[in-house]
C-alpha atoms as a PDB file:
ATOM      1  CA  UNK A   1      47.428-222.001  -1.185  1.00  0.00           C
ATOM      2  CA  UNK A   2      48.172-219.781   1.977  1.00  0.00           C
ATOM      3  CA  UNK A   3      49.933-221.147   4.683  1.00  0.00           C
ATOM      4  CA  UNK A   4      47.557-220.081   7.077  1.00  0.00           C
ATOM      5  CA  UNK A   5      44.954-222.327   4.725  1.00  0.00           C
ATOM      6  CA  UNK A   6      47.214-225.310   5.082  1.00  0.00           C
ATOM      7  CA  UNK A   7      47.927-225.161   8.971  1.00  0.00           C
ATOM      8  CA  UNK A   8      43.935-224.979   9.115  1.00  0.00           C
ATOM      9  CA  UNK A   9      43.933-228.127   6.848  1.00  0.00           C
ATOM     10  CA  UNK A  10      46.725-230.073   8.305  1.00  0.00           C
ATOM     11  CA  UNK A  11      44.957-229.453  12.184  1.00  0.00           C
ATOM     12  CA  UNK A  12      41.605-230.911  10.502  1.00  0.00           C
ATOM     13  CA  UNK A  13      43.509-233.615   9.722  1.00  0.00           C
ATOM     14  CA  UNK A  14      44.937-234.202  13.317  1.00  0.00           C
ATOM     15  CA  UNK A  15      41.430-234.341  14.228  1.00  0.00           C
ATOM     16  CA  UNK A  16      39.920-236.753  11.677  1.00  0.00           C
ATOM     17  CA  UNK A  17      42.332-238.958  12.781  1.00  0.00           C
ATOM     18  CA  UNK A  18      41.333-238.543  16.633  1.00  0.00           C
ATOM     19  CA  UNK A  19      37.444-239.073  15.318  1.00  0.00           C
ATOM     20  CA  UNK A  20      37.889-241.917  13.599  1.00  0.00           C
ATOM     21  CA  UNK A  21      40.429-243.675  16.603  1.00  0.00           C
ATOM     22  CA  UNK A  22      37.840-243.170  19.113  1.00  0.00           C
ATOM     23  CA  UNK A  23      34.888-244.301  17.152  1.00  0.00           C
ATOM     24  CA  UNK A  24      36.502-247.296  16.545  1.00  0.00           C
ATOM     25  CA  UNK A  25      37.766-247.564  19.863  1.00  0.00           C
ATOM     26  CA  UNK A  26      33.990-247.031  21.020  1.00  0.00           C
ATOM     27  CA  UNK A  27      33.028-249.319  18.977  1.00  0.00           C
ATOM     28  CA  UNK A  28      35.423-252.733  19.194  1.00  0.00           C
ATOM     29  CA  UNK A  29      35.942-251.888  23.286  1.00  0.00           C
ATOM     30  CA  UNK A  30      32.967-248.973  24.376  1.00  0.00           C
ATOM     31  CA  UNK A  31      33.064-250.556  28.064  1.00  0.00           C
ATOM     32  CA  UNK A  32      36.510-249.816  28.825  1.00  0.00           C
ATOM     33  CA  UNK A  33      36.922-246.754  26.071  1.00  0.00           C
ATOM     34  CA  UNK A  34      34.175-245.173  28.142  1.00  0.00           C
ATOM     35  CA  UNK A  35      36.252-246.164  31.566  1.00  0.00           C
ATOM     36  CA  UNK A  36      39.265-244.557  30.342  1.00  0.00           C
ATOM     37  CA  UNK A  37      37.330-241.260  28.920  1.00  0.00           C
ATOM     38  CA  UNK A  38      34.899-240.802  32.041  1.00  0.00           C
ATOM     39  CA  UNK A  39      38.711-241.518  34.334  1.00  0.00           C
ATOM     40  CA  UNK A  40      41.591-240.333  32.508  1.00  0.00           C
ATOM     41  CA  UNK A  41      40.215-237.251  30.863  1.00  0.00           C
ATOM     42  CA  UNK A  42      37.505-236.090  32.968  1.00  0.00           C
ATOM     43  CA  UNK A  43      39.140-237.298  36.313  1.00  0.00           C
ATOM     44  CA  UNK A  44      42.568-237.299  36.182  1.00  0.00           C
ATOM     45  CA  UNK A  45      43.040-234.136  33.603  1.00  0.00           C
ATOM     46  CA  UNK A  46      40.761-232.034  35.874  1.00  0.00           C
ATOM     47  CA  UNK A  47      42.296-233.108  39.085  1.00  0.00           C
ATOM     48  CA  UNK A  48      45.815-232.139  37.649  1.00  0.00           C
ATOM     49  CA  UNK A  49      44.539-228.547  36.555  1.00  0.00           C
ATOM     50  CA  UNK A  50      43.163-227.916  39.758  1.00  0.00           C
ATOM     51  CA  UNK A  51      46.385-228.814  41.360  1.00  0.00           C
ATOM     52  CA  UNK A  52      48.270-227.009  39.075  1.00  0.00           C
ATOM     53  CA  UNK A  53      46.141-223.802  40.143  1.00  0.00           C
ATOM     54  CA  UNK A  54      46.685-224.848  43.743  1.00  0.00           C
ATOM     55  CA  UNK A  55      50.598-224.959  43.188  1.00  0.00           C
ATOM     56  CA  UNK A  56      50.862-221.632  41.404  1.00  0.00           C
ATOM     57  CA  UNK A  57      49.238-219.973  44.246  1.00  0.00           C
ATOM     58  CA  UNK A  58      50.950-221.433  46.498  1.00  0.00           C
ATOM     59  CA  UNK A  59      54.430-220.475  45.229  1.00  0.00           C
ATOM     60  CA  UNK A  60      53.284-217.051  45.335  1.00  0.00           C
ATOM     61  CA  UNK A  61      53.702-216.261  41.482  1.00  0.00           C
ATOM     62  CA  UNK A  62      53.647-212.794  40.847  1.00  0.00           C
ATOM     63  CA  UNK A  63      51.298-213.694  38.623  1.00  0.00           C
ATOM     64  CA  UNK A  64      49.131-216.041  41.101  1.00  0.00           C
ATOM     65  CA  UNK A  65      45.887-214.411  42.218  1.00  0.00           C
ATOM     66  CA  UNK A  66      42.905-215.652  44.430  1.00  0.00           C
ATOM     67  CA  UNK A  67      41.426-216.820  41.141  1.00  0.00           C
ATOM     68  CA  UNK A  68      44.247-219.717  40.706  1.00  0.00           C
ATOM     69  CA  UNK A  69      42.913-220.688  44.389  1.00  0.00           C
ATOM     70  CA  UNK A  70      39.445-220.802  43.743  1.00  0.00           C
ATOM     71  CA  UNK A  71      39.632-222.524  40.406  1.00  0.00           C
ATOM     72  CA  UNK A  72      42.055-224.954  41.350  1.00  0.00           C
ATOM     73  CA  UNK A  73      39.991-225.836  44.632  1.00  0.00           C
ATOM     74  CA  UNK A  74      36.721-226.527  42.559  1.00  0.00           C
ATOM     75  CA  UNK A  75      38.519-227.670  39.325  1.00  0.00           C
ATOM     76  CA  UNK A  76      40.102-230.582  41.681  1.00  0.00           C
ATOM     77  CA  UNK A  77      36.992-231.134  43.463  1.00  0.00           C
ATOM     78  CA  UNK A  78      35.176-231.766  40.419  1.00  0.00           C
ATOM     79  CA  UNK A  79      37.785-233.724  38.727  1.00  0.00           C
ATOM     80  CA  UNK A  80      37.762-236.592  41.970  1.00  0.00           C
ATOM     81  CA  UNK A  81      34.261-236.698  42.007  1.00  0.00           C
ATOM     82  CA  UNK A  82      33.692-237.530  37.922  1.00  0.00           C
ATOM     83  CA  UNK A  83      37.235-240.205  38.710  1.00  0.00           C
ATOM     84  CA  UNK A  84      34.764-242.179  41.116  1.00  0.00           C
ATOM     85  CA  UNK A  85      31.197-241.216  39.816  1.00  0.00           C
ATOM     86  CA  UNK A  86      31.996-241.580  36.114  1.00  0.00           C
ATOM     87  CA  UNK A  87      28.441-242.948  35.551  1.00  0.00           C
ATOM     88  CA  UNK A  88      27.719-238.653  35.163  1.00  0.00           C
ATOM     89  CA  UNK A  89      30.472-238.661  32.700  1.00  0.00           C
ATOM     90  CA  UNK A  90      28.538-241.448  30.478  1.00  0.00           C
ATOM     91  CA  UNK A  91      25.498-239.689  30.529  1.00  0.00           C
ATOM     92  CA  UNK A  92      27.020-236.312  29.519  1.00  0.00           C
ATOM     93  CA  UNK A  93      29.336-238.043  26.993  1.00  0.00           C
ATOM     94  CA  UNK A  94      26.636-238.643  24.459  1.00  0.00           C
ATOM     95  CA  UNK A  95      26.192-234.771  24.083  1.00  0.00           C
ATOM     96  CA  UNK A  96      29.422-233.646  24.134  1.00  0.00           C
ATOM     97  CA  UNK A  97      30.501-236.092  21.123  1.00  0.00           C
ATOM     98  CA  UNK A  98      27.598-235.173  19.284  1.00  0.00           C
ATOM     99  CA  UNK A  99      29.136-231.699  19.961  1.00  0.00           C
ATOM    100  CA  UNK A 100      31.943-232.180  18.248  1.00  0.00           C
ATOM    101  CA  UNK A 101      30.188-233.863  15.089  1.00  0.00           C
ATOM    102  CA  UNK A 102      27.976-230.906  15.005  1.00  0.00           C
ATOM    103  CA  UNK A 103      30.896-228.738  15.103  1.00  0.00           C
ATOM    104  CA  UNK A 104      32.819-230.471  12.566  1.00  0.00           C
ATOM    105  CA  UNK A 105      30.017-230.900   9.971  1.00  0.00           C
ATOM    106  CA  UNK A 106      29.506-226.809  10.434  1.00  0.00           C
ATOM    107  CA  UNK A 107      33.232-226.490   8.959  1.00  0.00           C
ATOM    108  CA  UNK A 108      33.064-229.020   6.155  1.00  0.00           C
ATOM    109  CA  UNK A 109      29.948-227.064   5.211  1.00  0.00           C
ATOM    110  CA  UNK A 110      32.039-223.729   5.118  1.00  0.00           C
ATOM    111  CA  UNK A 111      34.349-225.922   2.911  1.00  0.00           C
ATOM    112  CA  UNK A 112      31.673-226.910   0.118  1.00  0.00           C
ATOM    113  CA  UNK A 113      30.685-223.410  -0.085  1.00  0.00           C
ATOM    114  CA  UNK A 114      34.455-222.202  -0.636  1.00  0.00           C
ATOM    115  CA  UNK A 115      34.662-225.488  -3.147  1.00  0.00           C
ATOM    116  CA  UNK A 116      31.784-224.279  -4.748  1.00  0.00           C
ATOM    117  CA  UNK A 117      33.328-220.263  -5.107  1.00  0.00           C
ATOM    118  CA  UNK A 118      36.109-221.768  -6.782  1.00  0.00           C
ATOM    119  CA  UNK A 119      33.383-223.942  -9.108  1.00  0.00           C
ATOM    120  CA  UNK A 120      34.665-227.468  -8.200  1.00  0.00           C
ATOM    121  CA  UNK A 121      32.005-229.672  -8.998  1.00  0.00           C
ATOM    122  CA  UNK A 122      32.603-231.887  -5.692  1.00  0.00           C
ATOM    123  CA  UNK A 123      31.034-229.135  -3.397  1.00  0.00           C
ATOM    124  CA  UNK A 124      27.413-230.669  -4.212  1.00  0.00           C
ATOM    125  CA  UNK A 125      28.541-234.007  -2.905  1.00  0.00           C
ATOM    126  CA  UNK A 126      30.351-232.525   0.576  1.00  0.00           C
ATOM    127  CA  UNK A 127      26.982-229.982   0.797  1.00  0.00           C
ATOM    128  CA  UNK A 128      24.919-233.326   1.210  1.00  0.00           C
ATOM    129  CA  UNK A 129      27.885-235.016   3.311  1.00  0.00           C
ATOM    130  CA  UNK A 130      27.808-232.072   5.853  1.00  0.00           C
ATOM    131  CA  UNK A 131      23.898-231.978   6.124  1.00  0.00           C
ATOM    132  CA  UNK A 132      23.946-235.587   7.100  1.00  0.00           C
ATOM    133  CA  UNK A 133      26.530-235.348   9.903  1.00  0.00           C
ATOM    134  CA  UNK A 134      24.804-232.392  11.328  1.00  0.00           C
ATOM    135  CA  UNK A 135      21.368-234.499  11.807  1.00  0.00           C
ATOM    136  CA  UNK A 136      23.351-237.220  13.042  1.00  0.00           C
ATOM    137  CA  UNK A 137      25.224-234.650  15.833  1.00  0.00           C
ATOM    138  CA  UNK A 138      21.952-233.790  16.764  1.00  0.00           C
ATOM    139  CA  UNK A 139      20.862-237.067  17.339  1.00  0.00           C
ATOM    140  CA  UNK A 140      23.539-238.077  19.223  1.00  0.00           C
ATOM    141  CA  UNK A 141      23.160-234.999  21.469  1.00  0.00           C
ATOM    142  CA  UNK A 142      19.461-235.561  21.848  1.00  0.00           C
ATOM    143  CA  UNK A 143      20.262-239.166  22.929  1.00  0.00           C
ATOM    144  CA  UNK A 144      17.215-240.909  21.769  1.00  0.00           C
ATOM    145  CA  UNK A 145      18.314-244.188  22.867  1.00  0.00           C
ATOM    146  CA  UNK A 146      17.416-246.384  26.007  1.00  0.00           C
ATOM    147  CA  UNK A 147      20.435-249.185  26.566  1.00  0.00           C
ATOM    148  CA  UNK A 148      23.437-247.029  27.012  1.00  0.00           C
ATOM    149  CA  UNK A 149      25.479-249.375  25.070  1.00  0.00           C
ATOM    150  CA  UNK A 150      23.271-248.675  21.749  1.00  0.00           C
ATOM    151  CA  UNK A 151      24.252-245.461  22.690  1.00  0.00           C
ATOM    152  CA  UNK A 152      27.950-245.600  22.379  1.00  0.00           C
ATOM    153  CA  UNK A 153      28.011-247.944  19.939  1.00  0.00           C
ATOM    154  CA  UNK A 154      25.716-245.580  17.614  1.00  0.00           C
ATOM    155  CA  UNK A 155      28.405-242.777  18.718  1.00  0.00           C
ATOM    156  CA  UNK A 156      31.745-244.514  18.060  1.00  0.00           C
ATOM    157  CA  UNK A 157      29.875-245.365  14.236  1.00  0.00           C
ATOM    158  CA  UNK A 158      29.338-241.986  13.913  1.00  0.00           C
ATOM    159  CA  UNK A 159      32.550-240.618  14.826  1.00  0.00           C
ATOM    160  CA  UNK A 160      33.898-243.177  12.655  1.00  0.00           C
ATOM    161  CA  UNK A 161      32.551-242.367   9.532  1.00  0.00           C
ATOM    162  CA  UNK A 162      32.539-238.962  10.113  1.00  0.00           C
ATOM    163  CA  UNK A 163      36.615-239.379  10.591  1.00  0.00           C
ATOM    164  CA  UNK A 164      36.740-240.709   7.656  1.00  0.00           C
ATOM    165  CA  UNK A 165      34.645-238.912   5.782  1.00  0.00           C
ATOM    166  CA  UNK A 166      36.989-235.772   6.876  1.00  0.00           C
ATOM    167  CA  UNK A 167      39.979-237.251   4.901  1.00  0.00           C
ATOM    168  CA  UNK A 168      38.162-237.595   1.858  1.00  0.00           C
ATOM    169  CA  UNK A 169      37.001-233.956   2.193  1.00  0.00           C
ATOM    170  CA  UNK A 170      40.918-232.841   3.321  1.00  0.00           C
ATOM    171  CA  UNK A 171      42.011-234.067   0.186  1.00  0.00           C
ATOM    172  CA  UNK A 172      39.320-233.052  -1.768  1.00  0.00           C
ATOM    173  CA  UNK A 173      39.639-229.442  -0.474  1.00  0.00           C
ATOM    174  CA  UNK A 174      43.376-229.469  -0.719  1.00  0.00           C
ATOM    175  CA  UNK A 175      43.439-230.894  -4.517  1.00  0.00           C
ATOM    176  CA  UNK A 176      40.284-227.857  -5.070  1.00  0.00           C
ATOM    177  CA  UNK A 177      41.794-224.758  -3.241  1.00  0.00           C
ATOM    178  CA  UNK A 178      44.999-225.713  -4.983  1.00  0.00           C
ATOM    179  CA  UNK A 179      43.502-225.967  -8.810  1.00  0.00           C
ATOM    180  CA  UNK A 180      41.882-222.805  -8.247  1.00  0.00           C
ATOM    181  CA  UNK A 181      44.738-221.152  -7.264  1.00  0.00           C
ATOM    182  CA  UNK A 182      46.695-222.186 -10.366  1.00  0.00           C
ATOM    183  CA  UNK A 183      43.870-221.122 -12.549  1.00  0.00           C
ATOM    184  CA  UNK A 184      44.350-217.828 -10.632  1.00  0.00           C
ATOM    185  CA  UNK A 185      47.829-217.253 -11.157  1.00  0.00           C
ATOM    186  CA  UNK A 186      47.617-218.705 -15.136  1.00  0.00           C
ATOM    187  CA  UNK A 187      44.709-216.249 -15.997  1.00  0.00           C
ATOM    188  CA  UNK A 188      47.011-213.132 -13.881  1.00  0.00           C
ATOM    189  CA  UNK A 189      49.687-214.360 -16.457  1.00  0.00           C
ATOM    190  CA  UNK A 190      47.672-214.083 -19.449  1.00  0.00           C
ATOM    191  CA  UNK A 191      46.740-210.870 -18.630  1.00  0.00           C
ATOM    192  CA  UNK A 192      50.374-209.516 -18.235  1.00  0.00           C
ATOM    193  CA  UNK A 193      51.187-209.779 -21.497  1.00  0.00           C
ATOM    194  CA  UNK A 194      48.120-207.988 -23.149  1.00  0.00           C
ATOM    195  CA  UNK A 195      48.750-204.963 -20.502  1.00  0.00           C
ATOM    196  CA  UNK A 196      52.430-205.086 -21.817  1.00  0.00           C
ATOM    197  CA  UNK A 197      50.816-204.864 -25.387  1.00  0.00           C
ATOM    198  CA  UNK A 198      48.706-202.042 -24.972  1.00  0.00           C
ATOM    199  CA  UNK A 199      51.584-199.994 -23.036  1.00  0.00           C
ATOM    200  CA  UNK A 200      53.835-200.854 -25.625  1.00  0.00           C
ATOM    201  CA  UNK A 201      50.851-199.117 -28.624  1.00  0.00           C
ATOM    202  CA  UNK A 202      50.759-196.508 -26.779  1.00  0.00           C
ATOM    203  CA  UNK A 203      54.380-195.580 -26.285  1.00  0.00           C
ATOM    204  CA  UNK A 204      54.848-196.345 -30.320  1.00  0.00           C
ATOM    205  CA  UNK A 205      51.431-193.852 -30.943  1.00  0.00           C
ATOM    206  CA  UNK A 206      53.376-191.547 -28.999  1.00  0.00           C
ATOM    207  CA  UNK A 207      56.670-191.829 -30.485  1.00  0.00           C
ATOM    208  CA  UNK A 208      55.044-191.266 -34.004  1.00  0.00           C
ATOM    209  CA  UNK A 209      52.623-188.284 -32.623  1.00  0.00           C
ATOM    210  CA  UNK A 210      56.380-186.384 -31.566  1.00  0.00           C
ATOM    211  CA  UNK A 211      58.105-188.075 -34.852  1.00  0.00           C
ATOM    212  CA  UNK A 212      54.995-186.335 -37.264  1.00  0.00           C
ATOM    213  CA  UNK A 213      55.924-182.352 -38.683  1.00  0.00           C
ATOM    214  CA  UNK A 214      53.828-180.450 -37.128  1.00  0.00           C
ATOM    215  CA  UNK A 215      50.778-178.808 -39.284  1.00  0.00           C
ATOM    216  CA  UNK A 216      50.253-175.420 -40.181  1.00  0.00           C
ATOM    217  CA  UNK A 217      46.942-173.332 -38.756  1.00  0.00           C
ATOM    218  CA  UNK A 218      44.881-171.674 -41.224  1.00  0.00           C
ATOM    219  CA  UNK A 219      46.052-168.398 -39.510  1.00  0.00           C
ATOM    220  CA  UNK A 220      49.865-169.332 -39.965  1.00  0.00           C
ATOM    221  CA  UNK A 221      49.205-170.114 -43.625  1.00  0.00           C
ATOM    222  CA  UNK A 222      47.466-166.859 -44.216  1.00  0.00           C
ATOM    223  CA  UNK A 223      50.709-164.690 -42.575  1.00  0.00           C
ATOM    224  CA  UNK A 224      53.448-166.658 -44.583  1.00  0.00           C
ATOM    225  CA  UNK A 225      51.369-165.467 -47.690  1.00  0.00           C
ATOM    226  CA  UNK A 226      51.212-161.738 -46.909  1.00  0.00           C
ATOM    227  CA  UNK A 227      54.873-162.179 -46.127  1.00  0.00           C
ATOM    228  CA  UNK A 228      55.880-163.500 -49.299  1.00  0.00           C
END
């Protein structure tokens, strides 16, 4: 298995584990979970980038342009107004998780078509795991929900089982990509052998072709006659 293969693998992993934190956050504390997200990440992260901006222009970076001042004047702006008006935040938050579902279930359906190239029998079972998780992102974007706690509770399930499901399928993946690749290199080593085999024939078939005395044309015959 390539290492670009495993870095892909080992980042999907970093992110099952984020999916299934914050479901379960969402789910045993969605009040304050939803606090912190709409605050910390949408406030205060947003609020630092657009000072960030701000400061690089300000130092007069050779690389600083007008467009570090302009984004880091609306980036700010925008990052203190979701910090005290995170009830936008909640009502966006719904399609942005259902996002990242959607997203997600889009790769582990790339992965059960590679599973099933390499004919593991396990692709079926991730092909009808993936299709599930993609109507359930849509439904989460498409917020069908009145009470806005149904709402994140249905979301922090969803991100929950779809974490988990995501480990399964990591080592799943892992255990298929590397089978095949044995198989691979086992059949490339069987076939060695029987190419050394028919180089070695025809190296003997030429050795005896050399070794042989060489026959006489009719023509040759005829003058060796009239000679004698």
């Amino acid at each position: 298995m390539g290492k670009k293969i495993a870095g892909i693998l080992r980042g999907e992993l970093i992110s099952s584990g984020f999916y299934v934190l914050l479901g379960l956050c969402l789910v045993l504390m969605p009040a304050q979970t939803v606090n912190i997200i709409c605050k910390v990440v949408f406030g205060i992260v947003l609020a630092a980038a657009g000072l960030y901006h701000l400061s690089i222009y300000i130092r007069g970076k050779d690389s600083a342009t007008i467009l570090d001042l302009f984004t880091g004047v609306i980036v700010l702006v925008l990052g203190g107004f979701l910090f005290f008006n995170p009830v936008i935040v909640v009502k966006l938050l719904p399609l942005l998780l259902g996002a990242f579902v959607l997203v997600d279930s889009i790769w582990k359906l790339k992965g059960s078509f590679q599973l099933k190239k390499r004919k593991r029998a396990e692709w079926q079972i991730f092909l009808f795991v993936s299709l599930i998780f993609i109507v359930l992102g849509g439904i989460m974007m498409a917020n069908p929900f009145v009470k806005t706690k149904i709402t994140i509770l249905f979301d922090g399930w969803v991100l929950m089982v779809n974490g988990a499901a995501d480990f399964i399928f990591y080592f799943l993946l892992k255990r298929g990509l590397k089978a095949a690749a044995e198989k691979q290199e086992e059949k490339m080593e069987e076939e060695v052998p029987e190419a050394e085999e028919v180089v070695e024939e025809a190296e003997e078939k030429s050795a005896l072709e050399q070794s042989a005395p060489e026959e006489e044309t009719p023509e040759e015959e005829i003058l060796e006659e009239w000679k004698d």
